[in-house]
Protein backbone atom coordinates (compact mmCIF):
# COMPACT_ATOMS: atom_id res chain seq x y z
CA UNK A 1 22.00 8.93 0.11
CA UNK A 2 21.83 9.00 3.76
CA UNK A 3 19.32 7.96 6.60
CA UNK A 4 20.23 9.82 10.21
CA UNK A 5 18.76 9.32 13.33
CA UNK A 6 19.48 11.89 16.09
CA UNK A 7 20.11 9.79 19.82
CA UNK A 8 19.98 11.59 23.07
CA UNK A 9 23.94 12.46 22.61
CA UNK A 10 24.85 11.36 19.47
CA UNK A 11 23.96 10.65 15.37
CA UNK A 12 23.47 7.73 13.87
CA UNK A 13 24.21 7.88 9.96
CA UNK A 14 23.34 4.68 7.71
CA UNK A 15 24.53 5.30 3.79
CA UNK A 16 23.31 4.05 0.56
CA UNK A 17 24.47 0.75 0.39
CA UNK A 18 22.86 -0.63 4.05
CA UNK A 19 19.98 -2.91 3.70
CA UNK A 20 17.62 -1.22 7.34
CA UNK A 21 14.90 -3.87 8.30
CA UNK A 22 12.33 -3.26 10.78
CA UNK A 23 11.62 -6.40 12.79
CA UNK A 24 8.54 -7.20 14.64
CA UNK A 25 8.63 -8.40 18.14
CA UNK A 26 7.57 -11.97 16.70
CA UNK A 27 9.61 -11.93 13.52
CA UNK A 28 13.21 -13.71 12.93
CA UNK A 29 16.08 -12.02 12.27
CA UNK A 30 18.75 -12.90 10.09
CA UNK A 31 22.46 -12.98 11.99
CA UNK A 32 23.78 -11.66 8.64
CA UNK A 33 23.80 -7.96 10.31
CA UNK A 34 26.45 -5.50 11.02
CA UNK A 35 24.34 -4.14 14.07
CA UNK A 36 20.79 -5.11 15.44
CA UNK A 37 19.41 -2.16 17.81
CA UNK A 38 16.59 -3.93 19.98
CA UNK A 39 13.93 -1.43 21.20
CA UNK A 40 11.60 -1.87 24.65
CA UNK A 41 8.95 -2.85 23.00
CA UNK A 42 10.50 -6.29 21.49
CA UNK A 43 10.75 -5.10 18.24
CA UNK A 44 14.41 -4.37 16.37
CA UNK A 45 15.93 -2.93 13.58
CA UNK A 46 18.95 -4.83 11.60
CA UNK A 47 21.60 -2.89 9.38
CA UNK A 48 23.39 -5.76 7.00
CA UNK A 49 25.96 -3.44 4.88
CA UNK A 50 26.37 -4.85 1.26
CA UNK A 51 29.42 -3.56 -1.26
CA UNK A 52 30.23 0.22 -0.13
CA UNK A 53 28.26 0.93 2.66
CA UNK A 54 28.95 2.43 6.08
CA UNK A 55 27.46 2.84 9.72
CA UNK A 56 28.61 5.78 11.33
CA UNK A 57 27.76 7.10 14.93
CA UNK A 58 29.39 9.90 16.47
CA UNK A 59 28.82 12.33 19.48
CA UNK A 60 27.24 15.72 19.17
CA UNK A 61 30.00 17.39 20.54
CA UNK A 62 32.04 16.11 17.22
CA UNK A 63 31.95 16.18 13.83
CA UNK A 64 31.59 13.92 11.08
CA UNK A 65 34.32 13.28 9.12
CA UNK A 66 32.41 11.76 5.82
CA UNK A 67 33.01 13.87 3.04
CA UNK A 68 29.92 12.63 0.93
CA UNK A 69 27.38 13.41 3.92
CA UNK A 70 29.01 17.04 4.28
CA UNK A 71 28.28 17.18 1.01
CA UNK A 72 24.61 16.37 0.82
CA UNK A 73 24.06 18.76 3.92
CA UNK A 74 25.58 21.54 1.96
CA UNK A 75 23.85 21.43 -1.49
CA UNK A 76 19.91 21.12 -2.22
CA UNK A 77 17.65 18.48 -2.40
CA UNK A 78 16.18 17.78 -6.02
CA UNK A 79 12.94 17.14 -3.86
CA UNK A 80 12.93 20.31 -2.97
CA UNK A 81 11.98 24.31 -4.22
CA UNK A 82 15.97 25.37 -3.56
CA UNK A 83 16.21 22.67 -6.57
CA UNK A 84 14.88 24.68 -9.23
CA UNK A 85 16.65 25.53 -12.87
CA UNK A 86 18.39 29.01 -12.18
CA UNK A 87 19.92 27.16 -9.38
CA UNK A 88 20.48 23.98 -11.83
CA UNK A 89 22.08 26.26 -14.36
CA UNK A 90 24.43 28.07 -12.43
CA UNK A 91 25.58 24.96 -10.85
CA UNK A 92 26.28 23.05 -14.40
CA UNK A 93 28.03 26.13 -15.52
CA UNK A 94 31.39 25.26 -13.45
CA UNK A 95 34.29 25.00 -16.08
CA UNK A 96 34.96 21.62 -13.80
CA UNK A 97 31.59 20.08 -14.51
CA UNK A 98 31.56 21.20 -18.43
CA UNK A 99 34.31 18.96 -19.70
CA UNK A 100 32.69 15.59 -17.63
CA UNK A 101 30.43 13.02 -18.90
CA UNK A 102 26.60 13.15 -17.60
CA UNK A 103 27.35 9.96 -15.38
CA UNK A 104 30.26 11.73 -13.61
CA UNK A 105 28.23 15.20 -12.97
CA UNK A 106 25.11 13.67 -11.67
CA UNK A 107 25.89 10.42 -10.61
CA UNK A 108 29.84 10.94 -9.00
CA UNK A 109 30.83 12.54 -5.14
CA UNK A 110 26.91 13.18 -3.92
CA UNK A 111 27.18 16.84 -6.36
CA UNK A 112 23.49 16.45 -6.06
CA UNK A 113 21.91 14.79 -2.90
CA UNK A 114 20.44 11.15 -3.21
CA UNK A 115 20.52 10.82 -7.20
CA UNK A 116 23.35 8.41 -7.80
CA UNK A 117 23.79 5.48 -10.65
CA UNK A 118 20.57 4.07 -10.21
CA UNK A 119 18.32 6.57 -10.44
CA UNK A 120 20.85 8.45 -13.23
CA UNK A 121 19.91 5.32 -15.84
CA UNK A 122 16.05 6.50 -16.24
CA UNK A 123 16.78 10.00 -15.98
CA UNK A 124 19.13 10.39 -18.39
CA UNK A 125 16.67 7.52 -20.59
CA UNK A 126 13.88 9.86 -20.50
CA UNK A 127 15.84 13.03 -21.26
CA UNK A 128 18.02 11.55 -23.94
CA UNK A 129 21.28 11.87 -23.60
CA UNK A 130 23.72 8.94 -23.17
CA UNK A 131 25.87 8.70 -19.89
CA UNK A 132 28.82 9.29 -22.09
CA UNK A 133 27.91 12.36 -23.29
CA UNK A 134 30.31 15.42 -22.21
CA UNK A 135 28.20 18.52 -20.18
CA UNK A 136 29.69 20.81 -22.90
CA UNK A 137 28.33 18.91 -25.68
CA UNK A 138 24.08 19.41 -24.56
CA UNK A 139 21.85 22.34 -26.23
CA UNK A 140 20.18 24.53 -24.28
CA UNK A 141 16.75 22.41 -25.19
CA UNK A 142 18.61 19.26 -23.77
CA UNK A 143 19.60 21.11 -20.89
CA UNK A 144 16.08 21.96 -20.03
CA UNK A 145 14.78 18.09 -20.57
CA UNK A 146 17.72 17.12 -18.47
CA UNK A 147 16.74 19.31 -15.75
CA UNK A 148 12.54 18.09 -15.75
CA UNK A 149 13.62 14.59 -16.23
CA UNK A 150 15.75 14.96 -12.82
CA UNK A 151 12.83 16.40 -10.64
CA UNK A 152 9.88 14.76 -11.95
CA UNK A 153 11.99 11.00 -12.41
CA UNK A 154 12.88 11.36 -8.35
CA UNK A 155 9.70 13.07 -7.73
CA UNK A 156 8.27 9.94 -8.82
CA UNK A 157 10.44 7.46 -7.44
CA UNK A 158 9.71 8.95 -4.03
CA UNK A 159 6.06 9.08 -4.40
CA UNK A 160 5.78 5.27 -5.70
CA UNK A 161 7.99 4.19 -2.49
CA UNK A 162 11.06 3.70 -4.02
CA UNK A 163 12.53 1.86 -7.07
CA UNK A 164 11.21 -2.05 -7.60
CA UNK A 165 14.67 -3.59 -7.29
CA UNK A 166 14.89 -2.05 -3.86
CA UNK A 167 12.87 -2.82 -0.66
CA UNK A 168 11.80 -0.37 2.27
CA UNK A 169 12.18 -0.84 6.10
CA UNK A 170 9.60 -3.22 5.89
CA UNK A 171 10.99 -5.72 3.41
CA UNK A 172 8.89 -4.38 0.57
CA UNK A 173 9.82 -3.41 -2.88
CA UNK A 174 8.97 -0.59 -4.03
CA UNK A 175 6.19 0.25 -6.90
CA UNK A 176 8.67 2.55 -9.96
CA UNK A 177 9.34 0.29 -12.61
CA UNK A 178 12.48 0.42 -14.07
CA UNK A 179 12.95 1.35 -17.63
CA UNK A 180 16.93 0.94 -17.58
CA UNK A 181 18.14 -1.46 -15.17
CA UNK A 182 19.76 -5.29 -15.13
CA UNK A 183 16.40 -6.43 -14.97
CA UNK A 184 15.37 -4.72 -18.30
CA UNK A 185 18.92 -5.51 -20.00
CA UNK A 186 18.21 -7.77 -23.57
CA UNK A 187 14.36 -6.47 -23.70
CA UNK A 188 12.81 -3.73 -25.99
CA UNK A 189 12.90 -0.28 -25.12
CA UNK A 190 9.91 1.29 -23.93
CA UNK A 191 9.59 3.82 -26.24
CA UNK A 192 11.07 2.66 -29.78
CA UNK A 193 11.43 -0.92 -28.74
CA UNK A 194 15.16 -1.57 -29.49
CA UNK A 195 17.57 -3.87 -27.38
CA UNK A 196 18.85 -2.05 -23.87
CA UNK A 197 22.24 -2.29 -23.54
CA UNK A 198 24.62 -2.73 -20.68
CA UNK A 199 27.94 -1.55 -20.59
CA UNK A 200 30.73 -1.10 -17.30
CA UNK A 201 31.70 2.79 -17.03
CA UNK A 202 33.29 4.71 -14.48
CA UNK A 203 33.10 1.99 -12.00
CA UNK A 204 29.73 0.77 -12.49
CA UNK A 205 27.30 -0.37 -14.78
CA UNK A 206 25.19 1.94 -17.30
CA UNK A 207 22.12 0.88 -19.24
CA UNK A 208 20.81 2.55 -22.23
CA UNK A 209 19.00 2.36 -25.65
CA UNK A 210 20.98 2.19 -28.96
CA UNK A 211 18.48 4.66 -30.64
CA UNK A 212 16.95 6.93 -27.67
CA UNK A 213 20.23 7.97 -26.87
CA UNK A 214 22.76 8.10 -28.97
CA UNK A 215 25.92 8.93 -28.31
């Protein structure tokens, strides 16, 4: 969820949420921006924020005070081996966790480092389960799936540079298609090839199919 970059004295913390663009020395830049850092070399890099996200800079000597960035310093990476299912399945085990809905586990207060609404629509799409669903109410079987479709759907998202309806430093979207998403909403599922849904819940928008995942 976060992009840092450690200064001589001080962090610099962009969250999800600020569009970063890299501009060459010869490039425009657009004076929608909440702060333009020019480099030596001519070249610059532009941070426009758009709906909830931040800029935050403070001094080594401090500490910052964003709860969602302690957060994803404190718990494991799905990208990573700490991310594996013992670890997964003591963490869903919480009494806390049990009686939520999948979108508020995974996709809710950074409980698992970079995977937020976005990402949760395919994941949950390719594992089954619908975004209503309560923890308590999976199998062990749909546990498991739910657990793959986590590290190999960000797996791939990372190695394909990103999700299409976003774009990199460079201005560039990235190459994972969507299978849930506004851009997909009206057309035929993938895999059975009814109509994907859209519906608003718990502040946001979730996308699903009727049939693949059924509440």
């Amino acid at each position: 969820m976060f992009v840092e970059i450690i200064l001589s004295d001080s962090f610099l913390l962009f969250s999800d949420g600020v569009n970063l663009r890299f501009h060459p020395s010869s490039g425009p830049i657009s004076a929608k921006h909440q702060l333009l850092v020019n480099f030596s070399d001519g070249t610059s890099l532009s941070a426009s924020v758009a709906m909830y996200g931040g800029v935050v800079c403070w001094e080594k000597s401090a500490t910052c005070g964003n709860n969602y960035y302690q957060t994803a310093l404190s718990k494991p990476s799905p990208r990573t081996d700490a991310f594996d299912e013992a670890y997964f399945q003591r963490w869903i085990a919480s009494e806390t966790l049990q009686k939520l809905p999948l979108k508020a586990v995974l996709a809710t207060r950074q409980r698992i480092p970079g995977l937020g609404n976005g990402c949760l629509q395919d994941i949950l799409w390719v594992s089954g389960p619908h975004p209503r669903c309560k923890l308590n109410t999976l199998a062990e079987d749909e546990i498991g799936r739910l657990f793959s479709s986590i590290k190999d759907t960000r797996k791939e998202m990372t190695e394909l540079g990103g999700r299409s309806i976003e774009k990199d430093l460079l201005g560039q979207p990235g190459s994972y298609q969507m299978r849930m998403c506004a851009d997909t909403k009206d057309k035929p599922c993938p895999r059975c090839g009814s109509e994907i849904c859209k519906e608003a819940y718990l502040g946001g928008s979730v996308y699903t199919c009727p049939v693949c995942q059924k509440l």
